[in-house]
N, C-alpha and C. Protein backbone atom coordinates (compact mmCIF):
# COMPACT_ATOMS: atom_id res chain seq x y z
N UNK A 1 8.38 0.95 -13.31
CA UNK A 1 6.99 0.76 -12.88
C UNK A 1 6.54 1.98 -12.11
N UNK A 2 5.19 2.74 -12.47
CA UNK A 2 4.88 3.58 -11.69
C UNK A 2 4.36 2.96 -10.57
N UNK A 3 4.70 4.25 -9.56
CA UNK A 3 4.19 4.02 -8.13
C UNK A 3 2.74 3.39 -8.53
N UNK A 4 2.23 4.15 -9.26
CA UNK A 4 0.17 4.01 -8.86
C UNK A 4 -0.36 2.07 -8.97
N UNK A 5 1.23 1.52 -9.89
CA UNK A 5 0.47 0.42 -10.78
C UNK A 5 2.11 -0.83 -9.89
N UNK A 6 2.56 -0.06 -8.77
CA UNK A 6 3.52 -1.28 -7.95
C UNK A 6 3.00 -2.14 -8.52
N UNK A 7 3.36 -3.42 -8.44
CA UNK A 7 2.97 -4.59 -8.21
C UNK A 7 3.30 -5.62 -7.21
N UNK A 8 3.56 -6.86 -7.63
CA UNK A 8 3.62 -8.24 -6.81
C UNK A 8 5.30 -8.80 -7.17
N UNK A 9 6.22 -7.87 -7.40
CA UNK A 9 7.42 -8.44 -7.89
C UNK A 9 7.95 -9.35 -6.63
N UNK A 10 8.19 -11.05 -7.29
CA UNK A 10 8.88 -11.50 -6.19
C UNK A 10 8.38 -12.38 -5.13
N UNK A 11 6.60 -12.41 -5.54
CA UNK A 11 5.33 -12.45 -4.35
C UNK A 11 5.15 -13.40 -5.00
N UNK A 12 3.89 -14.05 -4.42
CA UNK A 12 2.87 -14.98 -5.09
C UNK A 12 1.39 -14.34 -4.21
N UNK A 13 0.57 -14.31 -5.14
CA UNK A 13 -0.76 -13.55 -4.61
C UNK A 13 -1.07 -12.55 -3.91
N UNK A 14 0.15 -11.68 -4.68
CA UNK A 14 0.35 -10.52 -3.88
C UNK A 14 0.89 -10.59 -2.57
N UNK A 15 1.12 -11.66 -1.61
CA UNK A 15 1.45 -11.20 -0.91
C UNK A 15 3.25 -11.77 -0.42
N UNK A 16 4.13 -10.99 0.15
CA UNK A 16 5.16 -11.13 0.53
C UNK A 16 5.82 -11.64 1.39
N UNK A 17 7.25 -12.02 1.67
CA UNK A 17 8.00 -13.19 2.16
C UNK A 17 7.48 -12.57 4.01
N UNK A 18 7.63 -11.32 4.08
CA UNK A 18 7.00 -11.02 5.35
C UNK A 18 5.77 -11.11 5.77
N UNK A 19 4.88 -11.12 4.79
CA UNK A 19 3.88 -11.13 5.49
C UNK A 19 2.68 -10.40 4.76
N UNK A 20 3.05 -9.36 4.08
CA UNK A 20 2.26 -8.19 3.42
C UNK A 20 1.78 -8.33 1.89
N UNK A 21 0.50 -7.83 2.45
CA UNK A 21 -0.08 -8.31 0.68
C UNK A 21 0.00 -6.60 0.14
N UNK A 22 0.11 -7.25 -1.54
CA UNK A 22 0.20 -5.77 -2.17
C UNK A 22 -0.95 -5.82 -3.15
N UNK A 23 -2.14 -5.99 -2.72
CA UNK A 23 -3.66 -5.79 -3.53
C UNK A 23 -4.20 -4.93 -3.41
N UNK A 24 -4.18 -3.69 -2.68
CA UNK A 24 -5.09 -2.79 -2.66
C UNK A 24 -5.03 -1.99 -3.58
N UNK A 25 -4.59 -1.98 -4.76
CA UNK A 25 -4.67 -1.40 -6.14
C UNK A 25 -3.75 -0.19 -6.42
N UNK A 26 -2.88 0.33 -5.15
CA UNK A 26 -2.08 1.62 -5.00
C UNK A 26 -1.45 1.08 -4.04
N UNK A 27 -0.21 1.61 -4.53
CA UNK A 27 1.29 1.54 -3.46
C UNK A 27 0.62 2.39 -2.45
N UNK A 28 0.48 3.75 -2.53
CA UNK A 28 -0.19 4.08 -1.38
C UNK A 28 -1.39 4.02 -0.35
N UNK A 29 -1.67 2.74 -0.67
CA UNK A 29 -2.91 2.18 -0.22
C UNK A 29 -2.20 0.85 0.24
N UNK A 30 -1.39 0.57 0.00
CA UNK A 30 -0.59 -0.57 0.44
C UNK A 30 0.20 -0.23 1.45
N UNK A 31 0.76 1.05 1.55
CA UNK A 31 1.61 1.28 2.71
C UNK A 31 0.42 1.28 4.18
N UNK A 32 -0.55 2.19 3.84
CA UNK A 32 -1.25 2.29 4.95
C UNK A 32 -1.90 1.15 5.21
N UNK A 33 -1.73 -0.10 4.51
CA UNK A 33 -2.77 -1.68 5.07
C UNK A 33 -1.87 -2.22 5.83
N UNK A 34 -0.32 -1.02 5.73
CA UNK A 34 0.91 -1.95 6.70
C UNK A 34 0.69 -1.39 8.47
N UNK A 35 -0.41 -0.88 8.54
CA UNK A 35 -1.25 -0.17 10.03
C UNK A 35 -1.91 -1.96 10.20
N UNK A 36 -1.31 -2.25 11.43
CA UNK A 36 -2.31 -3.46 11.73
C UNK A 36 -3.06 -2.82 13.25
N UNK A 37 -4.39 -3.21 13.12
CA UNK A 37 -5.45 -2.59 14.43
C UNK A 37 -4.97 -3.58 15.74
N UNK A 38 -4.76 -2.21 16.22
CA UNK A 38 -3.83 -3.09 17.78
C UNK A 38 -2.44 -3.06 18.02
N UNK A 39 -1.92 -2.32 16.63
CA UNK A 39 -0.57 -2.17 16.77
C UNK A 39 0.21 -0.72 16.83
N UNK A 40 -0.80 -0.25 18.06
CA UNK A 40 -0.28 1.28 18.32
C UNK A 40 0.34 2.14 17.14
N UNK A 41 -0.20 1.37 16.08
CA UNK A 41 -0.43 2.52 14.93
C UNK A 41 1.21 2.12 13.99
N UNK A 42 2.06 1.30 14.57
CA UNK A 42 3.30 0.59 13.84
C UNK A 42 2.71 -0.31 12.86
N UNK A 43 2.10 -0.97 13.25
CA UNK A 43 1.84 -2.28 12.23
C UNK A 43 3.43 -2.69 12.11
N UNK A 44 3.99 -3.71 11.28
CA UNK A 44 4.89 -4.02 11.03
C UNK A 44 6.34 -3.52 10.00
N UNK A 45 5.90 -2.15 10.14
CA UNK A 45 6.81 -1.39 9.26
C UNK A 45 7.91 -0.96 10.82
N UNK A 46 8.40 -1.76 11.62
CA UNK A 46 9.01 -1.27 12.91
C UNK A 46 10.10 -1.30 13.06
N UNK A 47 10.96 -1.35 11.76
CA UNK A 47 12.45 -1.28 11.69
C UNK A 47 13.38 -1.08 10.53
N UNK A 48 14.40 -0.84 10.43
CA UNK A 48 14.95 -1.07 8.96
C UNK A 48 14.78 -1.53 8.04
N UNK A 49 14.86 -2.90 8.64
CA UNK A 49 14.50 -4.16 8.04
C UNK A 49 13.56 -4.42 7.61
N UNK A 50 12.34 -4.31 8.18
CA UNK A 50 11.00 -4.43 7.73
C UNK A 50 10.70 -3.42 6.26
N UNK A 51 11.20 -2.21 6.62
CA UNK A 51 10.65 -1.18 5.35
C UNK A 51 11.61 -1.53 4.55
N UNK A 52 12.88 -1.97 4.25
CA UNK A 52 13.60 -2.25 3.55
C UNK A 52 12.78 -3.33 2.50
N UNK A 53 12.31 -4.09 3.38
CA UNK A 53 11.92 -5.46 2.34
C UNK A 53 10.23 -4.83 2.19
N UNK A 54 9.68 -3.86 2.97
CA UNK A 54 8.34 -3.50 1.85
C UNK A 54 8.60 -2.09 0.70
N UNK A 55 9.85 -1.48 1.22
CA UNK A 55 9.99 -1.13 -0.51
C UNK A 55 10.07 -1.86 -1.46
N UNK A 56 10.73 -2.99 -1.81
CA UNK A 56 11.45 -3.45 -2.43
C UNK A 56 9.83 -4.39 -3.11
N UNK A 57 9.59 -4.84 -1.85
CA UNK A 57 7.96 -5.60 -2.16
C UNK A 57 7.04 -5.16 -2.77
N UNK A 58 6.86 -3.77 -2.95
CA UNK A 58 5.90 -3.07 -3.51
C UNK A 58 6.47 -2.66 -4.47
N UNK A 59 7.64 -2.89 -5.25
CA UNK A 59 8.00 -2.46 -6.47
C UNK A 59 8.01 -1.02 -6.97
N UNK A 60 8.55 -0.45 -5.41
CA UNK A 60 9.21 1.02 -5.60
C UNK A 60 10.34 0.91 -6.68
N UNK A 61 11.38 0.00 -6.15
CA UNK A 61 12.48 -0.03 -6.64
C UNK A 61 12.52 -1.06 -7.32
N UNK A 62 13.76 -1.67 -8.33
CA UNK A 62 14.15 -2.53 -9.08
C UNK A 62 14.65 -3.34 -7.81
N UNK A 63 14.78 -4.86 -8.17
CA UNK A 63 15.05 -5.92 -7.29
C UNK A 63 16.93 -5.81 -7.20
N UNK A 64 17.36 -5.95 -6.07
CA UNK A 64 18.76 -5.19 -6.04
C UNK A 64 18.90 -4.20 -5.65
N UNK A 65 18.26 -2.92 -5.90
CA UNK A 65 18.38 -1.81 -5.40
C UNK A 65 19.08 -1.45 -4.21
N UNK A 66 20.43 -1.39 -3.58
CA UNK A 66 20.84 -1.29 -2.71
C UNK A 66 20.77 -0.28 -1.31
N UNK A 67 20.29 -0.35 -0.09
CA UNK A 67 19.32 0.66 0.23
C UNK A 67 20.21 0.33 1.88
N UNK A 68 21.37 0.92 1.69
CA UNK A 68 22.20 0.65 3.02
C UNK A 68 21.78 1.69 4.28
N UNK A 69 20.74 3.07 3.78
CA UNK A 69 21.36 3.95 4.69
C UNK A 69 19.74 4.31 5.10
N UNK A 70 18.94 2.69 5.27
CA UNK A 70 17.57 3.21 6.25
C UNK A 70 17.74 3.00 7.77
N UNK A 71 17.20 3.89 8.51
CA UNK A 71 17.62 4.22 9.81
C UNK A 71 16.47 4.17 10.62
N UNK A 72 16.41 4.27 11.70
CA UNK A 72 14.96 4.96 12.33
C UNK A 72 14.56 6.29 11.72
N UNK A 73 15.26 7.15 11.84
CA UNK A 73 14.56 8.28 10.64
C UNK A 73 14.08 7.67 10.10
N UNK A 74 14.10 7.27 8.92
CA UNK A 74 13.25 6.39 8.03
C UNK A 74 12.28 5.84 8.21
N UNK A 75 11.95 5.13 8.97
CA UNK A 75 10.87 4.55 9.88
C UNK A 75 9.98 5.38 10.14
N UNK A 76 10.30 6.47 10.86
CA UNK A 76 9.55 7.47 11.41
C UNK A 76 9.12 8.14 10.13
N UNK A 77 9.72 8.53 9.47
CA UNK A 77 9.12 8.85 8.34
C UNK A 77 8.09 8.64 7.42
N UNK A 78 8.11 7.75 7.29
CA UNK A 78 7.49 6.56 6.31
C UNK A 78 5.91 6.13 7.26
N UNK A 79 6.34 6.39 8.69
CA UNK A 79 4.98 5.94 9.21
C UNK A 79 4.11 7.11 9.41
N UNK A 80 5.03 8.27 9.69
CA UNK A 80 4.35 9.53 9.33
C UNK A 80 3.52 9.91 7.89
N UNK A 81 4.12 9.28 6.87
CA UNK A 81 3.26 9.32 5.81
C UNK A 81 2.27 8.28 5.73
N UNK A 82 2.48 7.18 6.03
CA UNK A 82 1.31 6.22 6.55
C UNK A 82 -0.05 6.87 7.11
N UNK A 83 0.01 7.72 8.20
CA UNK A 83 -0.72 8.29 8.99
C UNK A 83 -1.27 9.01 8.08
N UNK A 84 -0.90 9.85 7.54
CA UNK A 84 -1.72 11.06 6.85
C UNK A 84 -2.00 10.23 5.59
N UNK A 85 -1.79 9.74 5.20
CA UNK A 85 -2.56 8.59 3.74
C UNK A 85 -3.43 8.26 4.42
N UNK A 86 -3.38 7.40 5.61
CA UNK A 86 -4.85 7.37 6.05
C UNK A 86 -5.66 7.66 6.31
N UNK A 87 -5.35 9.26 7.29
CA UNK A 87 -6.36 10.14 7.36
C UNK A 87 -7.23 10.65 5.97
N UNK A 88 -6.33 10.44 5.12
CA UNK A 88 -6.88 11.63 4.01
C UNK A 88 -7.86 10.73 2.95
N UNK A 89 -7.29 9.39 2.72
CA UNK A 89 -8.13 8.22 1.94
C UNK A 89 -9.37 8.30 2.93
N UNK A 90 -9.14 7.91 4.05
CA UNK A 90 -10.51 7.71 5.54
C UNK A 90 -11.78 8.84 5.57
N UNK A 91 -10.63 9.91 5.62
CA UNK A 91 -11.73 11.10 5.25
C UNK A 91 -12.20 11.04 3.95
N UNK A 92 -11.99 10.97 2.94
CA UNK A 92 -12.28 11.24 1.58
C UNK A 92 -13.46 10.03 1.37
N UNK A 93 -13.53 8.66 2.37
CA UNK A 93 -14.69 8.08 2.02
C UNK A 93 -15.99 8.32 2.97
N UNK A 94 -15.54 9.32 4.05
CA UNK A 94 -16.57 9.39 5.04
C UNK A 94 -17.11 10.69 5.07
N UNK A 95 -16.43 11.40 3.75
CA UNK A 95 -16.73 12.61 3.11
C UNK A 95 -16.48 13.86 3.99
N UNK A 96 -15.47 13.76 4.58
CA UNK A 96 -14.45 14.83 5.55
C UNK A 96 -13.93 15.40 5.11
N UNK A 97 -12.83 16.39 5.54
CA UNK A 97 -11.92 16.84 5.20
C UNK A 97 -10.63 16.60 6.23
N UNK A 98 -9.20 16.57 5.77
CA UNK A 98 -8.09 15.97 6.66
C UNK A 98 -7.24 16.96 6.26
N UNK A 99 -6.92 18.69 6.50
CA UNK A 99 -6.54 19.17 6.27
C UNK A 99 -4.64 19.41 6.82
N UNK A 100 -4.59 18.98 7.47
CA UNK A 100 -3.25 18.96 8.26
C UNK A 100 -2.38 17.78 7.11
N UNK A 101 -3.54 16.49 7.69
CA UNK A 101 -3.01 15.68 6.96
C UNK A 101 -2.32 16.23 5.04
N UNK A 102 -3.39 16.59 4.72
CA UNK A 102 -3.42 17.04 3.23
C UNK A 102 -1.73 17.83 2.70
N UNK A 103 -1.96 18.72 3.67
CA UNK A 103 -0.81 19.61 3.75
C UNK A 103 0.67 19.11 3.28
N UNK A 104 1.06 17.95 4.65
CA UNK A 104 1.68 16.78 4.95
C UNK A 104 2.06 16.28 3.32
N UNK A 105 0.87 15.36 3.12
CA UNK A 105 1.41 14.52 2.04
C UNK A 105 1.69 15.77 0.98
N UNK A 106 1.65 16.81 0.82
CA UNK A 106 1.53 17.48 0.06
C UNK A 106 2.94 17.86 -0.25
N UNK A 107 3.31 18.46 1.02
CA UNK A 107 4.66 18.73 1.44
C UNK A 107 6.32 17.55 0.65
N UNK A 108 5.43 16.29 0.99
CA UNK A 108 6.13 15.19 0.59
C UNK A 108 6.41 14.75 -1.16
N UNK A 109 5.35 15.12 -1.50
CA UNK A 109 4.93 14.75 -2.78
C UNK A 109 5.78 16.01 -3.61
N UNK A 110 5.86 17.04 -2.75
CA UNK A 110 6.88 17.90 -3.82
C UNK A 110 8.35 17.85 -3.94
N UNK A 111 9.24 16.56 -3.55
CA UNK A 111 10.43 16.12 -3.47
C UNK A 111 10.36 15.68 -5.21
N UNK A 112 11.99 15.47 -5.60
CA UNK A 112 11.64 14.43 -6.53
C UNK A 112 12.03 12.89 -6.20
N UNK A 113 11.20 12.16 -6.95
CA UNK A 113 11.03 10.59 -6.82
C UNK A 113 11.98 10.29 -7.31
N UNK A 114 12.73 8.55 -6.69
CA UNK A 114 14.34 8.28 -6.90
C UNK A 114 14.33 8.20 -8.96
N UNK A 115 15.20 8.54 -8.96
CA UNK A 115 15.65 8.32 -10.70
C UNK A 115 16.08 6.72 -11.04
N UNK A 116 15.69 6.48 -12.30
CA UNK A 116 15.91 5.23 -13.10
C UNK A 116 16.19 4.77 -13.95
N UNK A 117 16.94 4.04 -14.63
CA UNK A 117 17.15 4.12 -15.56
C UNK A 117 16.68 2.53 -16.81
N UNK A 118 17.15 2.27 -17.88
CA UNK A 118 16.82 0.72 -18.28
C UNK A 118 17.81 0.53 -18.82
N UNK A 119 18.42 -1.15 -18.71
CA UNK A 119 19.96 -1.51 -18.87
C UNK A 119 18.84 -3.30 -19.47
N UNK A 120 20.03 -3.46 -20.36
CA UNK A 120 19.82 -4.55 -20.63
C UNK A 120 20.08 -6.08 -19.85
N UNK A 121 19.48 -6.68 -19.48
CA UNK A 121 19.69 -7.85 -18.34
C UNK A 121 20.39 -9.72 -19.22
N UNK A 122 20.67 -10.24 -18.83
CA UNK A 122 20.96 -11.46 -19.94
C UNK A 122 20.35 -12.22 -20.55
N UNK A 123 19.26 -11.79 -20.58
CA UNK A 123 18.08 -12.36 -21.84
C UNK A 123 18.09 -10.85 -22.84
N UNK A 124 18.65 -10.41 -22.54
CA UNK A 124 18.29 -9.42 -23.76
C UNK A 124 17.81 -7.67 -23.82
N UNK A 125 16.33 -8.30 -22.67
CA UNK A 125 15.01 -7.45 -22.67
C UNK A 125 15.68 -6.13 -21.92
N UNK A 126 15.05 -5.15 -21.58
CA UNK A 126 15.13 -3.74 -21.53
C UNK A 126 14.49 -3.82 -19.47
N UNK A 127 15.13 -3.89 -18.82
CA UNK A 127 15.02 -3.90 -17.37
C UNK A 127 15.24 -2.39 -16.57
N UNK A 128 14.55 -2.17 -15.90
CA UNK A 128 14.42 -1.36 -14.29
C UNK A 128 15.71 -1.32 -13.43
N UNK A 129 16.73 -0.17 -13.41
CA UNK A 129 17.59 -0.52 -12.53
C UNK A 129 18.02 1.31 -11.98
N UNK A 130 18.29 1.26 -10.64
CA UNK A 130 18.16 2.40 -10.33
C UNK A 130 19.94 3.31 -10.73
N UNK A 131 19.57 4.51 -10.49
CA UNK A 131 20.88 5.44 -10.99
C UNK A 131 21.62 5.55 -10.38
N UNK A 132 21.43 5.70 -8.82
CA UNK A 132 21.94 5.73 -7.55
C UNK A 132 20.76 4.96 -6.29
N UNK A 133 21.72 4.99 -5.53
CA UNK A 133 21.16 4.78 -3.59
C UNK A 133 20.27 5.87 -3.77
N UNK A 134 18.92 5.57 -3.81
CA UNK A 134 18.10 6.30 -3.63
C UNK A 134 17.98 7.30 -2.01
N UNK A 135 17.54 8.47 -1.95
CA UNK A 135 17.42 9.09 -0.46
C UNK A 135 15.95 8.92 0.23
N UNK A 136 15.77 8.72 1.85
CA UNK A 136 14.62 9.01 2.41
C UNK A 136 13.46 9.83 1.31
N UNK A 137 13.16 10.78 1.02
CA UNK A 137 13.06 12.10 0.57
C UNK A 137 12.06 11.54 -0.46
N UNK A 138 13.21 10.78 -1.26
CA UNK A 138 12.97 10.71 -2.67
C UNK A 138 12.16 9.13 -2.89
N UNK A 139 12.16 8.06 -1.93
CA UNK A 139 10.91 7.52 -1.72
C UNK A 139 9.49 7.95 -0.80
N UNK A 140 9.79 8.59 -0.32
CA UNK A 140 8.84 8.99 0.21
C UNK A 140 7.95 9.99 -0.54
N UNK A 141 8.53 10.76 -1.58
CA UNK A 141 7.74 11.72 -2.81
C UNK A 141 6.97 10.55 -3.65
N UNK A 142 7.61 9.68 -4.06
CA UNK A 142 7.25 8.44 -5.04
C UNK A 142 5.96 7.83 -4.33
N UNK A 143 5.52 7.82 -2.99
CA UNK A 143 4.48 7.24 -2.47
C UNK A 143 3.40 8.36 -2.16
N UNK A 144 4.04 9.71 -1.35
CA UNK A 144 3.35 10.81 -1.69
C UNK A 144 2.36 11.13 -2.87
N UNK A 145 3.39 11.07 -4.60
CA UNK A 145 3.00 11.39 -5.30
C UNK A 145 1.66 10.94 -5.55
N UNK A 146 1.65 9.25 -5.57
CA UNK A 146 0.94 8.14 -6.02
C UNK A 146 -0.42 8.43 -5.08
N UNK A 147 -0.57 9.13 -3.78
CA UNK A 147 -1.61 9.31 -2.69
C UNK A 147 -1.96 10.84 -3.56
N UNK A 148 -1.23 11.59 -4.24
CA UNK A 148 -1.84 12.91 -4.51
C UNK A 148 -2.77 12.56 -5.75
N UNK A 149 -2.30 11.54 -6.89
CA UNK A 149 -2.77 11.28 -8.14
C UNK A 149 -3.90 10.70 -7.71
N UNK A 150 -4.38 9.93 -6.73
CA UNK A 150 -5.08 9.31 -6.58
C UNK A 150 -6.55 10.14 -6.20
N UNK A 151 -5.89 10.48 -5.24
CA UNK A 151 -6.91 11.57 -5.04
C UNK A 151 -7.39 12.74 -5.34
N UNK A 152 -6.62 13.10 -6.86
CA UNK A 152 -7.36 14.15 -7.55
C UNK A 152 -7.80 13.86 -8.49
N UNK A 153 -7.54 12.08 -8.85
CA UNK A 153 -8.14 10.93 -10.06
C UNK A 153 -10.15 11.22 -9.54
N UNK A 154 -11.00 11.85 -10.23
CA UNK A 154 -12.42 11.88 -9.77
C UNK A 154 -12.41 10.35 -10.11
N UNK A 155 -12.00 9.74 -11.01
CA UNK A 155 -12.39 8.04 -11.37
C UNK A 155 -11.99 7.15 -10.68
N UNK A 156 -10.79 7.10 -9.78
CA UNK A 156 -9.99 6.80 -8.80
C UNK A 156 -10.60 6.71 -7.55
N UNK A 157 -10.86 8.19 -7.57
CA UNK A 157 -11.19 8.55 -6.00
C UNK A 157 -12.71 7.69 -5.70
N UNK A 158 -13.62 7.63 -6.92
CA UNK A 158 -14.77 7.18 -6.67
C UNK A 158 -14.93 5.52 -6.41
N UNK A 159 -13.66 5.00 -6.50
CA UNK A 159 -13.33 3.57 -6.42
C UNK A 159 -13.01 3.63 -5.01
N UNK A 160 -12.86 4.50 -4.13
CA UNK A 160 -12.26 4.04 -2.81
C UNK A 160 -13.08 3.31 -2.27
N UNK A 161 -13.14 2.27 -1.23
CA UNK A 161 -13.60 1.47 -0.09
C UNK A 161 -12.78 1.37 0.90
N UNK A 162 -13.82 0.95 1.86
CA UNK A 162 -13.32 0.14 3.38
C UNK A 162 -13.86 -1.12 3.10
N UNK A 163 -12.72 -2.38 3.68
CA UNK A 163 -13.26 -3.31 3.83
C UNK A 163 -14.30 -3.86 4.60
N UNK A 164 -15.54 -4.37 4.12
CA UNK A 164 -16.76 -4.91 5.08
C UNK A 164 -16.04 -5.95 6.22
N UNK A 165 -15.31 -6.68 5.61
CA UNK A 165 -14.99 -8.13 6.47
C UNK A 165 -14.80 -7.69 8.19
N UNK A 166 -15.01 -8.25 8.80
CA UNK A 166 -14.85 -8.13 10.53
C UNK A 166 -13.55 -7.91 10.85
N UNK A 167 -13.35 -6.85 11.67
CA UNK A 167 -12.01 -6.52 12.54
C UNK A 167 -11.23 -6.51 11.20
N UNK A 168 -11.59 -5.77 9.85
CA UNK A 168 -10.87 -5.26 9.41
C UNK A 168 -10.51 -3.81 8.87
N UNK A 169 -11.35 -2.88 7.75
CA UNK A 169 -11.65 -1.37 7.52
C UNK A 169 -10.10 -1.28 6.83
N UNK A 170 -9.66 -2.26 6.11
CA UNK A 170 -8.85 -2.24 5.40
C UNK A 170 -9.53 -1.43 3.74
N UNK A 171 -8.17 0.10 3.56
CA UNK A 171 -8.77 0.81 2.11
C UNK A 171 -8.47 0.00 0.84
N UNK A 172 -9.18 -0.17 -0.13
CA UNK A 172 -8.73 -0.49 -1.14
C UNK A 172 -9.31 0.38 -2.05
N UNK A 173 -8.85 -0.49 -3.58
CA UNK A 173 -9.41 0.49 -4.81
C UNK A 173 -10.34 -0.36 -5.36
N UNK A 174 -11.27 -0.42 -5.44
CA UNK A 174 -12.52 -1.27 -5.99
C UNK A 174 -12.32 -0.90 -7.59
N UNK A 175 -12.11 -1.95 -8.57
CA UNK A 175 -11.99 -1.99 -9.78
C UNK A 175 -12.56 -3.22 -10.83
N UNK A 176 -13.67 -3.60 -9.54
CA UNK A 176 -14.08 -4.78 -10.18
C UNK A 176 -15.08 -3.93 -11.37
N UNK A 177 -16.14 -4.82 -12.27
CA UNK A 177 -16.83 -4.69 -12.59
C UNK A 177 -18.22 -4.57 -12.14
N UNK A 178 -18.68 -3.52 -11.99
CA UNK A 178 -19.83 -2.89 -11.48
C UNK A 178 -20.20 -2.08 -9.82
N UNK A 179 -18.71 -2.21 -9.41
CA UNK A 179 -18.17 -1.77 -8.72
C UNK A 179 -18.85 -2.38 -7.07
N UNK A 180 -18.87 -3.73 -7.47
CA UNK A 180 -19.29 -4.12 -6.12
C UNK A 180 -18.39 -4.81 -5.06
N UNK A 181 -17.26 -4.69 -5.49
CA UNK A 181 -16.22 -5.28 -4.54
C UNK A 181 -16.96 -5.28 -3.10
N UNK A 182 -16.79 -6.20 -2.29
CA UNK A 182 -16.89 -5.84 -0.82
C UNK A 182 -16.25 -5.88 0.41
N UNK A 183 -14.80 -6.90 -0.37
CA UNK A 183 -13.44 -7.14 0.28
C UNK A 183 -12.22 -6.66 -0.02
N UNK A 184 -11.24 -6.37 1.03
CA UNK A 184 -10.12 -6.07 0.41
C UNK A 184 -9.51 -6.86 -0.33
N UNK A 185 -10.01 -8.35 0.64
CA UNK A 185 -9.20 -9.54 -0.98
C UNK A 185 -10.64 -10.71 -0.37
N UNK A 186 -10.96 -11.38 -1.93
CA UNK A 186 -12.28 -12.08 -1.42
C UNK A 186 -11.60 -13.53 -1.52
N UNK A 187 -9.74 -13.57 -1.36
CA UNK A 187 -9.23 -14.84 -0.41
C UNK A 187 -9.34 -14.86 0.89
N UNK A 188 -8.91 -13.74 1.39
CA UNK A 188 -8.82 -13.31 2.97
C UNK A 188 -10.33 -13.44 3.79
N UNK A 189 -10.14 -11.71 3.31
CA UNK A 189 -11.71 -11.70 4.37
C UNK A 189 -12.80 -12.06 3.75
N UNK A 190 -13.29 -11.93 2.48
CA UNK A 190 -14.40 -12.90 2.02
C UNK A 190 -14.60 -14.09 2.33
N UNK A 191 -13.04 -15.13 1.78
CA UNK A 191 -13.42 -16.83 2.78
C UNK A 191 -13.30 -16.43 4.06
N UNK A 192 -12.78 -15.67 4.61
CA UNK A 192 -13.35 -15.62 6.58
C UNK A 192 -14.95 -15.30 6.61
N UNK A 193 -15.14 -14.90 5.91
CA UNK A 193 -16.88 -13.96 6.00
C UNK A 193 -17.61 -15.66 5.88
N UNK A 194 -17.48 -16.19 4.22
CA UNK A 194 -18.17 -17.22 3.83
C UNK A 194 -17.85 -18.13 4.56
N UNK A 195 -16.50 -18.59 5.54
CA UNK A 195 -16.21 -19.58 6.47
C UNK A 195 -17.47 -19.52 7.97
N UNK A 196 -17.55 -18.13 8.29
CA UNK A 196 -18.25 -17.92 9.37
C UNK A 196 -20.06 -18.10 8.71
N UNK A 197 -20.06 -17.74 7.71
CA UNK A 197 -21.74 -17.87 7.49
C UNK A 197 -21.71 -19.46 7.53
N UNK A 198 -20.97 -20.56 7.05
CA UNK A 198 -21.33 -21.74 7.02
C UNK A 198 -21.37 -22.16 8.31
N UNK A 199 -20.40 -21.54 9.45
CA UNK A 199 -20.64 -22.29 10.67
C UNK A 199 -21.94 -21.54 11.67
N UNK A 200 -22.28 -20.49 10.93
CA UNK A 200 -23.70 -20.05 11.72
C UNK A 200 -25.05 -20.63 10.97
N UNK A 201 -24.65 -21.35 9.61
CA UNK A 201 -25.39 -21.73 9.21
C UNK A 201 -26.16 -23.54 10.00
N UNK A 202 -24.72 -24.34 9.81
CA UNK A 202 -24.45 -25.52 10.68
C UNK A 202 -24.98 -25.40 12.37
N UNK A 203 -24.32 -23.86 12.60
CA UNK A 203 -25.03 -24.36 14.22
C UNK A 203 -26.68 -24.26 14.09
N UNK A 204 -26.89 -23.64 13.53
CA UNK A 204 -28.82 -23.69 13.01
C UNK A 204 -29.28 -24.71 12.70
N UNK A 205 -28.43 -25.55 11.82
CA UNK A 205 -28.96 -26.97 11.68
C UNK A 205 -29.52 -27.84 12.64
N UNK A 206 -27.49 -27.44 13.68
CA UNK A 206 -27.67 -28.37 14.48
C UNK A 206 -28.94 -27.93 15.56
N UNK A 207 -28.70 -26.92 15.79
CA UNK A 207 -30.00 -26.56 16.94
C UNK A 207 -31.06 -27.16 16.59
């Protein structure tokens, strides 16, 4: 599976046993929705453990993939690329430039991405399974990459948004038809939006 087209392996509605939804249409648009506002810029990527199970969630890797040697390096890493994905998606819709940032992912994106191979599984079919223990390096190019394609996609890039919904400014990739998306997911913050218009609607009544 390419980075650009991760999916929901493992999930139900995109979102994961931790906590994290994978809808924003790009793995690298998914890492940076793992920034929660208020969370000194960690969000919940704050340990081994945590990034362990959102690689695996976002369908970097094949399910199994054995991934013994994430550390705090890692962490730090990974949130460092967080940061500059965001700057550079953020700028690119507020029509800036994020040049440091740019650099950064740039830097990253010229590693190569972990290798893979396809082995047959016991039904038969032709399956995803990796070659080796993938390195820091070499996921972090794979998410890099997917933030560089994106943003030199003119068709791509013109899909970016921020989410409208309150206390959120979550990026996504708008791919609806006619391009009016206005939520990052119209389960989430849309029914919060349409939950709150009915009760400002009701207190009007009642007044």
């Amino acid at each position: 599976m390419a980075a650009g087209t991760a999916g929901t392996a493992g999930t139900a509605a995109g979102t994961g046993a931790y906590g994290w939804r994978f809808d924003s249409g790009r793995v690298c648009l998914d890492l940076v929705a793992t920034a929660e506002p208020g969370a000194g810029g960690r969000g919940r990527l704050d340990g081994a453990g945590p990034l362990r199970r959102w690689l695996l969630g976002a369908g970097l890797l094949p399910p199994g993939t054995p991934l013994t040697g994430i550390d705090t390096r890692w962490v730090r890493a990974f949130l460092e690329l967080r940061d500059g994905i965001g700057r550079l998606v953020r700028a690119e819709i507020d029509g800036r430039a994020a040049p440091a940032a740019l650099e950064r992912v740039n830097a990253l994106a010229a590693a190569a991405p972990p290798g893979i191979r396809a082995v047959r599984n016991e039904a038969g079919a032709l399956v995803r399974a990796p070659i080796a223990e993938p390195e820091c390096a070499a996921l972090l190019a794979a998410v890099a990459r997917d933030a560089v394609d994106l943003l030199t996609d003119q068709e791509a890039r013109a899909r970016l948004r921020r989410c409208e919904g309150d206390r959120c400014g979550r990026v996504y990739l708008d791919t609806s038809r006619g391009r009016r998306r206005r939520w990052c997911s119209s389960e989430v913050c849309g029914n919060r939006e349409r939950v709150a218009r009915h009760r400002r609607r009701a207190a009007l009544t009642q007044g």
